[in-house]
PDB file of N, CA and C in Angstrom:
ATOM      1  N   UNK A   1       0.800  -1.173   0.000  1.00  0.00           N
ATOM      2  CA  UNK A   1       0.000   0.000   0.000  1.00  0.00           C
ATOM      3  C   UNK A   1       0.864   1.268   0.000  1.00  0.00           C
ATOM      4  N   UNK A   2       1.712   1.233   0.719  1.00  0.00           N
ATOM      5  CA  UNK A   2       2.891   2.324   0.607  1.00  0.00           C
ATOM      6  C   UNK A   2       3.294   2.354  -0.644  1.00  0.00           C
ATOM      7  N   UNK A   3       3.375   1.673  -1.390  1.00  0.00           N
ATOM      8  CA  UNK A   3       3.935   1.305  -2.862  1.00  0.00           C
ATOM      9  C   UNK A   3       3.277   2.141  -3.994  1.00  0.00           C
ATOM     10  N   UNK A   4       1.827   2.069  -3.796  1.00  0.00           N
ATOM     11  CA  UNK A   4       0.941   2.526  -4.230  1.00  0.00           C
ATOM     12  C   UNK A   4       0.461   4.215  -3.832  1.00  0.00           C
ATOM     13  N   UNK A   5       0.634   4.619  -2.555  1.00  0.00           N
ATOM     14  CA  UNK A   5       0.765   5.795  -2.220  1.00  0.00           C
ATOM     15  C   UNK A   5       1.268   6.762  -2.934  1.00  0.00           C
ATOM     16  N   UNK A   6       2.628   5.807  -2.508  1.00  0.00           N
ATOM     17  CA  UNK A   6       4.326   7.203  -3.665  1.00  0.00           C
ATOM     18  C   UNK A   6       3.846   6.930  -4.534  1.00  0.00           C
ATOM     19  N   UNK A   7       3.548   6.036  -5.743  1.00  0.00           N
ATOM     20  CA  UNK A   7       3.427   6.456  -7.257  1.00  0.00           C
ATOM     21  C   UNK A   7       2.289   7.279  -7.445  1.00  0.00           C
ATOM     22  N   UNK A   8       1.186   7.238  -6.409  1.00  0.00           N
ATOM     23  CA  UNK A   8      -0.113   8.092  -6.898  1.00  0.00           C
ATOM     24  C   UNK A   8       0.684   9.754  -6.167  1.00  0.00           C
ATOM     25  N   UNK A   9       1.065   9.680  -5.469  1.00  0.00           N
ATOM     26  CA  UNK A   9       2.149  11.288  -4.922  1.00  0.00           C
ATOM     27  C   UNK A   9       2.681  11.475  -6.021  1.00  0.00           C
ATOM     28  N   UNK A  10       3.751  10.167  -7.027  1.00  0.00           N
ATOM     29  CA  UNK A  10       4.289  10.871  -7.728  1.00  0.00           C
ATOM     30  C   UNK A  10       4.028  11.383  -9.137  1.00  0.00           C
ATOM     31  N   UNK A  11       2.810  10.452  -9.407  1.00  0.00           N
ATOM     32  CA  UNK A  11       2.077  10.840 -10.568  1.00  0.00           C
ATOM     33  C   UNK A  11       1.292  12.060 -10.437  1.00  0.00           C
ATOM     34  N   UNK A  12       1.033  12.390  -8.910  1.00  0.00           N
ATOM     35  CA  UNK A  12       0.355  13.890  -8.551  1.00  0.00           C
ATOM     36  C   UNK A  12       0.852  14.792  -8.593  1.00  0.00           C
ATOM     37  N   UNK A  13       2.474  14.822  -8.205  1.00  0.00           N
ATOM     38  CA  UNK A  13       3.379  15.650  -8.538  1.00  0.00           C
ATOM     39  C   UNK A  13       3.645  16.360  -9.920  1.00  0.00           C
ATOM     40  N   UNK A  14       3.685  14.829 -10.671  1.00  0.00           N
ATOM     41  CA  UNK A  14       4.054  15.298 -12.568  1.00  0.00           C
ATOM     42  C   UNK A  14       2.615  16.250 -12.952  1.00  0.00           C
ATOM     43  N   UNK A  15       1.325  15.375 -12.831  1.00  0.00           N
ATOM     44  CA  UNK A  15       0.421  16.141 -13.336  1.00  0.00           C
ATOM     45  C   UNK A  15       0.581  17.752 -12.843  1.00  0.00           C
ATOM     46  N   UNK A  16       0.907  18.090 -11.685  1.00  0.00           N
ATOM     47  CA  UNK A  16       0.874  19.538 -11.406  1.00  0.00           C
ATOM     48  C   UNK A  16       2.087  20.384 -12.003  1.00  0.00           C
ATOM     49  N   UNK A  17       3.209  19.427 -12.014  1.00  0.00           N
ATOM     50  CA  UNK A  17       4.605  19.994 -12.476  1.00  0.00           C
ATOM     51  C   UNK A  17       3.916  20.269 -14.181  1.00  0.00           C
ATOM     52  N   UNK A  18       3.458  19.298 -14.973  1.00  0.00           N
ATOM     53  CA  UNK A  18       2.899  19.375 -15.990  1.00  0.00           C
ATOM     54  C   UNK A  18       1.779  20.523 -15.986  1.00  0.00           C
ATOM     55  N   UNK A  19       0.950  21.030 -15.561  1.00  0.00           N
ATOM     56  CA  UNK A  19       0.119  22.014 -15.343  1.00  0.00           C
ATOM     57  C   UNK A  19       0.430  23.256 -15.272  1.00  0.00           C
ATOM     58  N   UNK A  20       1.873  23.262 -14.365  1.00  0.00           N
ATOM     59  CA  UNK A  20       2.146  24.792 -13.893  1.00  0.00           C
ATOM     60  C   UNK A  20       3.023  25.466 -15.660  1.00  0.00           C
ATOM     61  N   UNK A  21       3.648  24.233 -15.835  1.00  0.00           N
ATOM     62  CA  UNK A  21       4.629  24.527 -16.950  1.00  0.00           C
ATOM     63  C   UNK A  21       3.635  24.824 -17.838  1.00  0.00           C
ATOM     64  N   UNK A  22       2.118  24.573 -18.464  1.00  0.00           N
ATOM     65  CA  UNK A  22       1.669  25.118 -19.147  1.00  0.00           C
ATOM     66  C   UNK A  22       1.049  26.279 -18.967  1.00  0.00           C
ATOM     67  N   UNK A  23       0.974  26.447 -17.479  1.00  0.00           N
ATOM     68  CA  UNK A  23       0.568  28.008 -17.462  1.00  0.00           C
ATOM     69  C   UNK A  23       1.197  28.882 -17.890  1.00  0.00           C
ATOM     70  N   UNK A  24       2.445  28.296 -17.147  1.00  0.00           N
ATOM     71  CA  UNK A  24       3.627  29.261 -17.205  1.00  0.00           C
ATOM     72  C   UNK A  24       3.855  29.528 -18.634  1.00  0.00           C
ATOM     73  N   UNK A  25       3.769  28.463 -19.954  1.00  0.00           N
ATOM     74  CA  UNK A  25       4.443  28.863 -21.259  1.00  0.00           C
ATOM     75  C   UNK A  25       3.233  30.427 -21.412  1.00  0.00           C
ATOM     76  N   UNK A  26       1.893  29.702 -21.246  1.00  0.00           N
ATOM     77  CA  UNK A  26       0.298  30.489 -22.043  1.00  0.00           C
ATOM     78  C   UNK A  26       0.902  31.910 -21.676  1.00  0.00           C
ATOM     79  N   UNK A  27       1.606  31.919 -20.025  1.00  0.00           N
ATOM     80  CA  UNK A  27       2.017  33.677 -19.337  1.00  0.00           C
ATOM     81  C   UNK A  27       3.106  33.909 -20.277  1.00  0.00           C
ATOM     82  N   UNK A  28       3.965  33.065 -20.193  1.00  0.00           N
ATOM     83  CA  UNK A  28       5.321  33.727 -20.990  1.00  0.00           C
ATOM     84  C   UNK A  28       5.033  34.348 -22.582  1.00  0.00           C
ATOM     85  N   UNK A  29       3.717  33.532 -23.364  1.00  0.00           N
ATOM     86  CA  UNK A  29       3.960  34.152 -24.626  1.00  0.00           C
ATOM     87  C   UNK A  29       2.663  34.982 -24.723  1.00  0.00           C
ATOM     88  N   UNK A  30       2.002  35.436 -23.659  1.00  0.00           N
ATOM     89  CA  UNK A  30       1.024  36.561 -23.522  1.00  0.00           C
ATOM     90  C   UNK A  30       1.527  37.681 -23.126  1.00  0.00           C
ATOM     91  N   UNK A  31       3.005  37.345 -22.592  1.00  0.00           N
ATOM     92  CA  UNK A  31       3.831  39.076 -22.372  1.00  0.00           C
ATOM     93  C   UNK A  31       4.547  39.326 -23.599  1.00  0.00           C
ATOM     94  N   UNK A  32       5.132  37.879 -23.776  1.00  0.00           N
ATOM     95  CA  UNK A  32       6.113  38.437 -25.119  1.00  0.00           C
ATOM     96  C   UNK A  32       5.034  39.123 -26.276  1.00  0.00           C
ATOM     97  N   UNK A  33       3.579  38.542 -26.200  1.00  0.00           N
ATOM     98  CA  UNK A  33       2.834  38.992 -27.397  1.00  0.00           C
ATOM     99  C   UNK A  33       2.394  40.531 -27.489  1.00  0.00           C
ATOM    100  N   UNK A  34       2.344  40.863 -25.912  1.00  0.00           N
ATOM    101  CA  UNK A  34       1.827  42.192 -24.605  1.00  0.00           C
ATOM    102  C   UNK A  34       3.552  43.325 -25.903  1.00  0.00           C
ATOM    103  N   UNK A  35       4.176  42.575 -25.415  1.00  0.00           N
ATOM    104  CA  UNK A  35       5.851  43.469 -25.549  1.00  0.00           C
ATOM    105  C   UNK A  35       6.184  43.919 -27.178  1.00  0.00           C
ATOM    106  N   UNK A  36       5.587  42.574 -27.776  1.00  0.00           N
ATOM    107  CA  UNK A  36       5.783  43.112 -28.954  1.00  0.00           C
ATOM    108  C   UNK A  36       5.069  43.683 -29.620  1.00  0.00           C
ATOM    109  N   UNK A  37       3.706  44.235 -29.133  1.00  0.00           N
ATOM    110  CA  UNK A  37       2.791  44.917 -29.584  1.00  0.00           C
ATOM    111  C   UNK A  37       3.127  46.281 -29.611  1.00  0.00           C
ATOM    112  N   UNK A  38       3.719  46.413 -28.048  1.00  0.00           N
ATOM    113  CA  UNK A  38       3.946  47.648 -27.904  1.00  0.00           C
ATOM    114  C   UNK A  38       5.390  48.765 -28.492  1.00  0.00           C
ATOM    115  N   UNK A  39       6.622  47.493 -28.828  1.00  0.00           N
ATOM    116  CA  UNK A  39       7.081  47.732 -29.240  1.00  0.00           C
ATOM    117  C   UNK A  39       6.814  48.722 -30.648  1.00  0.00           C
ATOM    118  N   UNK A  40       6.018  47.319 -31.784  1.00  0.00           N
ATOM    119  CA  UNK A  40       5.834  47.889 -32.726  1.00  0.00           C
ATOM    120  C   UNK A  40       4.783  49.163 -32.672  1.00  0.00           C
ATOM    121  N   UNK A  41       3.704  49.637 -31.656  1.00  0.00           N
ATOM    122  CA  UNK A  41       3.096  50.456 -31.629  1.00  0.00           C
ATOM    123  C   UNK A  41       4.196  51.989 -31.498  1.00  0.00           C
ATOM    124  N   UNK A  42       5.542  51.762 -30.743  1.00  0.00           N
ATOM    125  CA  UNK A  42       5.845  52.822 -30.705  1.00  0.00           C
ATOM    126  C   UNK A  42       6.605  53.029 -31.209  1.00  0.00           C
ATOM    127  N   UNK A  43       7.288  52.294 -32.712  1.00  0.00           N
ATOM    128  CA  UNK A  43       8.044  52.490 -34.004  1.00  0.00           C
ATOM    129  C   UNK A  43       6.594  53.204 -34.350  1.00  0.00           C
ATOM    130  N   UNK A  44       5.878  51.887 -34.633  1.00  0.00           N
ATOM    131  CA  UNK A  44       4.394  53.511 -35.501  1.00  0.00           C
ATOM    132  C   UNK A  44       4.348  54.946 -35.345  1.00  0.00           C
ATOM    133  N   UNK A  45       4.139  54.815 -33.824  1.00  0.00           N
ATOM    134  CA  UNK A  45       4.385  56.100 -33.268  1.00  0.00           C
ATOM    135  C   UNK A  45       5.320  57.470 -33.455  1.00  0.00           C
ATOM    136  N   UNK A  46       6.732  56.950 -33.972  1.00  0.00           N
ATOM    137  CA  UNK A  46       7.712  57.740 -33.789  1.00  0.00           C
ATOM    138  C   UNK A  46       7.733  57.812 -35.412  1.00  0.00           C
ATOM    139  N   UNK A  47       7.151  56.909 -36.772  1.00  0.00           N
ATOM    140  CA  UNK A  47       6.852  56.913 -37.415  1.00  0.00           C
ATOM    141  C   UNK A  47       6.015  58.207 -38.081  1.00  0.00           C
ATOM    142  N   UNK A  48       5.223  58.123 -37.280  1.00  0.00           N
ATOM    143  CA  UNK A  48       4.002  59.063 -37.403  1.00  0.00           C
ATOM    144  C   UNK A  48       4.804  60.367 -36.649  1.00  0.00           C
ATOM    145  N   UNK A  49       4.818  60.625 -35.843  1.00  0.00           N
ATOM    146  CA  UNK A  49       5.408  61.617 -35.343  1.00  0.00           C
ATOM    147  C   UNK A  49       6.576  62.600 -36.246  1.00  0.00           C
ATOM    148  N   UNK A  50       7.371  61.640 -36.917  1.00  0.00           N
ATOM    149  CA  UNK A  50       7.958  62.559 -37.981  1.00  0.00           C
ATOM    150  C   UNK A  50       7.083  63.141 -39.146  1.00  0.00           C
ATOM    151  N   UNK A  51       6.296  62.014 -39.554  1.00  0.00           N
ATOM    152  CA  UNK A  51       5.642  62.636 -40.438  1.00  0.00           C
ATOM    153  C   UNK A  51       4.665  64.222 -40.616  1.00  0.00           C
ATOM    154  N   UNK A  52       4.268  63.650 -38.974  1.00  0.00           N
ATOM    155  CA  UNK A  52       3.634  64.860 -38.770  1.00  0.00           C
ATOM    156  C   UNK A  52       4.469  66.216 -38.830  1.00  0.00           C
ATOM    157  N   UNK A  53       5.759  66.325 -38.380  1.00  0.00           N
ATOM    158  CA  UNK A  53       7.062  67.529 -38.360  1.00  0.00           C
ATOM    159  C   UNK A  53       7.067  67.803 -39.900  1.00  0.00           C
ATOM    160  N   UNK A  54       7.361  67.111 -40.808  1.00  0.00           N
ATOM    161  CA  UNK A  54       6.876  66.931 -42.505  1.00  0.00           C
ATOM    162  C   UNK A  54       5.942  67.723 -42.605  1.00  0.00           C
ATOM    163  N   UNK A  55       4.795  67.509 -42.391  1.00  0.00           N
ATOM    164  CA  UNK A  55       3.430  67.884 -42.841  1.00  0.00           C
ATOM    165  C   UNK A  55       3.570  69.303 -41.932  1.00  0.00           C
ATOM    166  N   UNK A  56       3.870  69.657 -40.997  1.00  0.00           N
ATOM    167  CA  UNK A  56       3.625  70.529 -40.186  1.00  0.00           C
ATOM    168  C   UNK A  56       4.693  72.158 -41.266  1.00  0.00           C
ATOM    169  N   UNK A  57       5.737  71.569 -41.548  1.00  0.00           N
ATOM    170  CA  UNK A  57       6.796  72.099 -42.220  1.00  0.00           C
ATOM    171  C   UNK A  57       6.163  72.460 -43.683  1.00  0.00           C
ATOM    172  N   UNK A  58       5.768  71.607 -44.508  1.00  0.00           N
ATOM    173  CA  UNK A  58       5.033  71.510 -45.546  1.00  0.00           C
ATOM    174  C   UNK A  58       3.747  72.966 -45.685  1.00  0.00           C
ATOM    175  N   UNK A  59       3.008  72.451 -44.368  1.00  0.00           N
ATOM    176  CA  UNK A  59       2.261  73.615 -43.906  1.00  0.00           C
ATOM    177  C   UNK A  59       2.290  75.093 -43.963  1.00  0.00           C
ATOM    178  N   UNK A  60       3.824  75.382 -43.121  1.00  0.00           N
ATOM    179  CA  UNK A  60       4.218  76.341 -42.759  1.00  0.00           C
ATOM    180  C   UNK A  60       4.688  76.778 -44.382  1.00  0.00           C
ATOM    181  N   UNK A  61       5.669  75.902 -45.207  1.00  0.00           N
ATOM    182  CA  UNK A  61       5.970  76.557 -46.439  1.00  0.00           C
ATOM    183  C   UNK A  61       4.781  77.013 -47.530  1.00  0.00           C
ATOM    184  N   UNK A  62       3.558  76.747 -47.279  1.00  0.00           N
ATOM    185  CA  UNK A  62       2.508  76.387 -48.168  1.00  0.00           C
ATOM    186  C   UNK A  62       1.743  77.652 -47.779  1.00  0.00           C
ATOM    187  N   UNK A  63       1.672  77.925 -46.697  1.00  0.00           N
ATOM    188  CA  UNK A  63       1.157  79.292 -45.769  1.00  0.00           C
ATOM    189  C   UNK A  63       1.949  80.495 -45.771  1.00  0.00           C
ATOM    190  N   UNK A  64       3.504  80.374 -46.375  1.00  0.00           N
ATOM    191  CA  UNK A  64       3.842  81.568 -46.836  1.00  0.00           C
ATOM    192  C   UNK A  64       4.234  81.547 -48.334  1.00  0.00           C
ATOM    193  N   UNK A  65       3.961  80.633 -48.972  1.00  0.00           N
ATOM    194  CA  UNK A  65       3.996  80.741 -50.437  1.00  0.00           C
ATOM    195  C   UNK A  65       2.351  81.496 -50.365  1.00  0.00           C
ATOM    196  N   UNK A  66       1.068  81.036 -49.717  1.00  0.00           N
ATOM    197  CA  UNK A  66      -0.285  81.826 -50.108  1.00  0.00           C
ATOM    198  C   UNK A  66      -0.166  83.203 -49.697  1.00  0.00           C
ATOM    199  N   UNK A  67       0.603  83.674 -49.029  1.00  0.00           N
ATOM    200  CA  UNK A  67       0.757  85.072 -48.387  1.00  0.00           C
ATOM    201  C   UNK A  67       1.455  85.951 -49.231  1.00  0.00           C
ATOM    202  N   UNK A  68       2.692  84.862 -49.776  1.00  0.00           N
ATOM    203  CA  UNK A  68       3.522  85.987 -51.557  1.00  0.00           C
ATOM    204  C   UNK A  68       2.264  85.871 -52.719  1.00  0.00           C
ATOM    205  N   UNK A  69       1.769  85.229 -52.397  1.00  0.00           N
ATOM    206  CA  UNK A  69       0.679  84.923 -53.766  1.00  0.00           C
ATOM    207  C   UNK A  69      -0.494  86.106 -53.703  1.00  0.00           C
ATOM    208  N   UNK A  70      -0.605  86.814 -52.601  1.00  0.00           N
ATOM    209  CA  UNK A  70      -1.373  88.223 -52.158  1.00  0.00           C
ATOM    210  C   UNK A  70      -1.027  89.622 -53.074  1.00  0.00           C
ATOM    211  N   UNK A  71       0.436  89.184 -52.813  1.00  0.00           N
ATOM    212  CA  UNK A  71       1.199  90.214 -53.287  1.00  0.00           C
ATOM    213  C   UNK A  71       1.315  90.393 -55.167  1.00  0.00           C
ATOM    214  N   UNK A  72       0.672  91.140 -56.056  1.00  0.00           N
ATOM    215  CA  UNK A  72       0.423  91.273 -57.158  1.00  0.00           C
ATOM    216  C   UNK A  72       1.784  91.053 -57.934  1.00  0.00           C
ATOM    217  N   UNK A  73       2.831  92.172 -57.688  1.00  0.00           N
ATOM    218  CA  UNK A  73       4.024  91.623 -57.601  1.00  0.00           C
ATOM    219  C   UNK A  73       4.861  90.786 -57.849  1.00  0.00           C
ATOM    220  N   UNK A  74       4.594  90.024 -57.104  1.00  0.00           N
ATOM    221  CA  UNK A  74       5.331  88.694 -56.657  1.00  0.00           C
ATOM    222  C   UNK A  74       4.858  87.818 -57.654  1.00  0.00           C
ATOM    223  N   UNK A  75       3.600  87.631 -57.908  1.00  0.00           N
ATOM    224  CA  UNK A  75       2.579  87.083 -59.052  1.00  0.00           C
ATOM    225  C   UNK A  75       2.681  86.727 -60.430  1.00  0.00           C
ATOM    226  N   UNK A  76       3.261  88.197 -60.857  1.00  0.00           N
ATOM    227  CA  UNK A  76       3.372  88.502 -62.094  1.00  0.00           C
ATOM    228  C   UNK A  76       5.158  87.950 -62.719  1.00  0.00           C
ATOM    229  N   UNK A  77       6.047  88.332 -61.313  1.00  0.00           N
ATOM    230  CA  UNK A  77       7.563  87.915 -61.535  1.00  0.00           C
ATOM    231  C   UNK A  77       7.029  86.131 -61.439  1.00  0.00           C
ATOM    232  N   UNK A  78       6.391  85.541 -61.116  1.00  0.00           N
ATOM    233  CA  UNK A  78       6.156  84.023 -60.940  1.00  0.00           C
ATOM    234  C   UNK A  78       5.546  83.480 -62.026  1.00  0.00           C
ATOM    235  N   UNK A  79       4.292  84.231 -62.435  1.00  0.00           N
ATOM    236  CA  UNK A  79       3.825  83.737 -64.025  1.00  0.00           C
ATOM    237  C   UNK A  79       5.281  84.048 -64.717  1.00  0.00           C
ATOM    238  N   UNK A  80       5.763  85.116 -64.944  1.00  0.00           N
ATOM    239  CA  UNK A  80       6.985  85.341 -65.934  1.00  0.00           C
ATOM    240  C   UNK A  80       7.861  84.055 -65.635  1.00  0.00           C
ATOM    241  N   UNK A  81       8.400  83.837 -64.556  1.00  0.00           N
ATOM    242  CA  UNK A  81       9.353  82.780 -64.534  1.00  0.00           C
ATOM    243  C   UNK A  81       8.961  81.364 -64.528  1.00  0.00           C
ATOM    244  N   UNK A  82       7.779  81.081 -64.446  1.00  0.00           N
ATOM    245  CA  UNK A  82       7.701  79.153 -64.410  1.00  0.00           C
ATOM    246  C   UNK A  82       6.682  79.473 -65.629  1.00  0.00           C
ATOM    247  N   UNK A  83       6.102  80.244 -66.128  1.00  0.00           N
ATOM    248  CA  UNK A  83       4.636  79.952 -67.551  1.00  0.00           C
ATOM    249  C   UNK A  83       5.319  80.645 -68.359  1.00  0.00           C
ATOM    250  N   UNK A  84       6.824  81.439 -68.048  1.00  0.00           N
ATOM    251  CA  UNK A  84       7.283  82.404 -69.343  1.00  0.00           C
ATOM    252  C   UNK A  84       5.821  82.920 -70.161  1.00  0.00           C
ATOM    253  N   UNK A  85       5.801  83.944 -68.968  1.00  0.00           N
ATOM    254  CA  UNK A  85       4.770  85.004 -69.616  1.00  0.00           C
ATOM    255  C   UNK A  85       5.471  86.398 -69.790  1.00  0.00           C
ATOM    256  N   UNK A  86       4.785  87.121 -70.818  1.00  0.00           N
ATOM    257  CA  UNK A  86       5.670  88.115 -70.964  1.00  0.00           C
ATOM    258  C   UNK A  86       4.669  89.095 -70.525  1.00  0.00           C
ATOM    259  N   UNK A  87       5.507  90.628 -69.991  1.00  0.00           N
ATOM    260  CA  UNK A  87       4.658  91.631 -69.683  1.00  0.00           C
ATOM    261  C   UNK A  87       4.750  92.488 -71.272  1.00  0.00           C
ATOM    262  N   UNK A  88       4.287  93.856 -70.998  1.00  0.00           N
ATOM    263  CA  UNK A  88       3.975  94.846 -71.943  1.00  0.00           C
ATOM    264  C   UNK A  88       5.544  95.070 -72.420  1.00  0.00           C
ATOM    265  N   UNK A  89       5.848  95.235 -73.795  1.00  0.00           N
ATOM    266  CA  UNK A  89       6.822  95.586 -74.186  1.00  0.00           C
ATOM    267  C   UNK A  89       8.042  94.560 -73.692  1.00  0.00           C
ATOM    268  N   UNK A  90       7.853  93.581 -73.255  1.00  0.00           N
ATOM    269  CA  UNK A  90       8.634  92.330 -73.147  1.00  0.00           C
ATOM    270  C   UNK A  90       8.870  90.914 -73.809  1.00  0.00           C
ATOM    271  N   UNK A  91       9.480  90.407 -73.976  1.00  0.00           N
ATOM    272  CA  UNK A  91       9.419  89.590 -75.160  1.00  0.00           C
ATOM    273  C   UNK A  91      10.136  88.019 -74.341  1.00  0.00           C
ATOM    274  N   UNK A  92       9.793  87.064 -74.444  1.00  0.00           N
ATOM    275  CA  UNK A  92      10.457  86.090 -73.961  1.00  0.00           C
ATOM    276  C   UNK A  92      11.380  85.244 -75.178  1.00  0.00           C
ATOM    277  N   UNK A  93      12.482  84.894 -74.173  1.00  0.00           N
ATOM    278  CA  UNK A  93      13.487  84.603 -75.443  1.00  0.00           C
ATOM    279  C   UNK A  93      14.256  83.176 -74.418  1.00  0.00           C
ATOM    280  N   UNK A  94      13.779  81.974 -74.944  1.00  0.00           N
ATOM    281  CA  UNK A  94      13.910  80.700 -74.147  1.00  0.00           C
ATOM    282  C   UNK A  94      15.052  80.167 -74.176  1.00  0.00           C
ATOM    283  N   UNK A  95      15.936  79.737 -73.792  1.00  0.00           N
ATOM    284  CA  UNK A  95      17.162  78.955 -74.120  1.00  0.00           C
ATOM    285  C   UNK A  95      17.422  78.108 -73.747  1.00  0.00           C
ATOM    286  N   UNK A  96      17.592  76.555 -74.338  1.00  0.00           N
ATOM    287  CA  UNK A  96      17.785  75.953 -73.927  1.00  0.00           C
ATOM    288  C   UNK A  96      19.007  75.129 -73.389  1.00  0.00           C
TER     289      UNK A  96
END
């Protein structure tokens, strides 16, 4: 009967040793899954974050190109130089 005791102890033992180890893997790859989420969330992040400095910059150049574009001026020297338009008594002469 003692005989029978220890192997049912020790088969009680494995089943739990067997049990904990599967908890333990399910925890271990629910953090690693936890870690690498967050990882990649905050490459996105820093991702995005430049872009936005881009766009923000973009902005700022786009908001003072509409402010020279006010200026009549400025307008007319800009049609002349990118549409080669000519004013009164001016003549455009292209070279390539």
């Amino acid at each position: 009967m003692a005989k029978v005791n220890k192997r049912k102890k020790v088969k009680n033992s494995f089943v739990v040793l067997v049990f904990c180890l599967v908890i333990n893997a399910v925890i271990m790859y629910s953090i690693g899954s936890i870690f690498t989420n967050v990882y990649y969330k905050n490459k996105e992040k820093q991702q995005l974050n430049d872009k936005l400095v881009l766009l923000k910059e973009q902005g700022e150049a786009l908001r003072v190109e509409a402010k020279k574009l006010q200026d009549p001026e400025y307008v007319a020297r800009y049609a002349r130089e990118k549409y080669l338009y000519s004013g009164e008594d001016e003549y455009v002469i292209r070279i390539p």
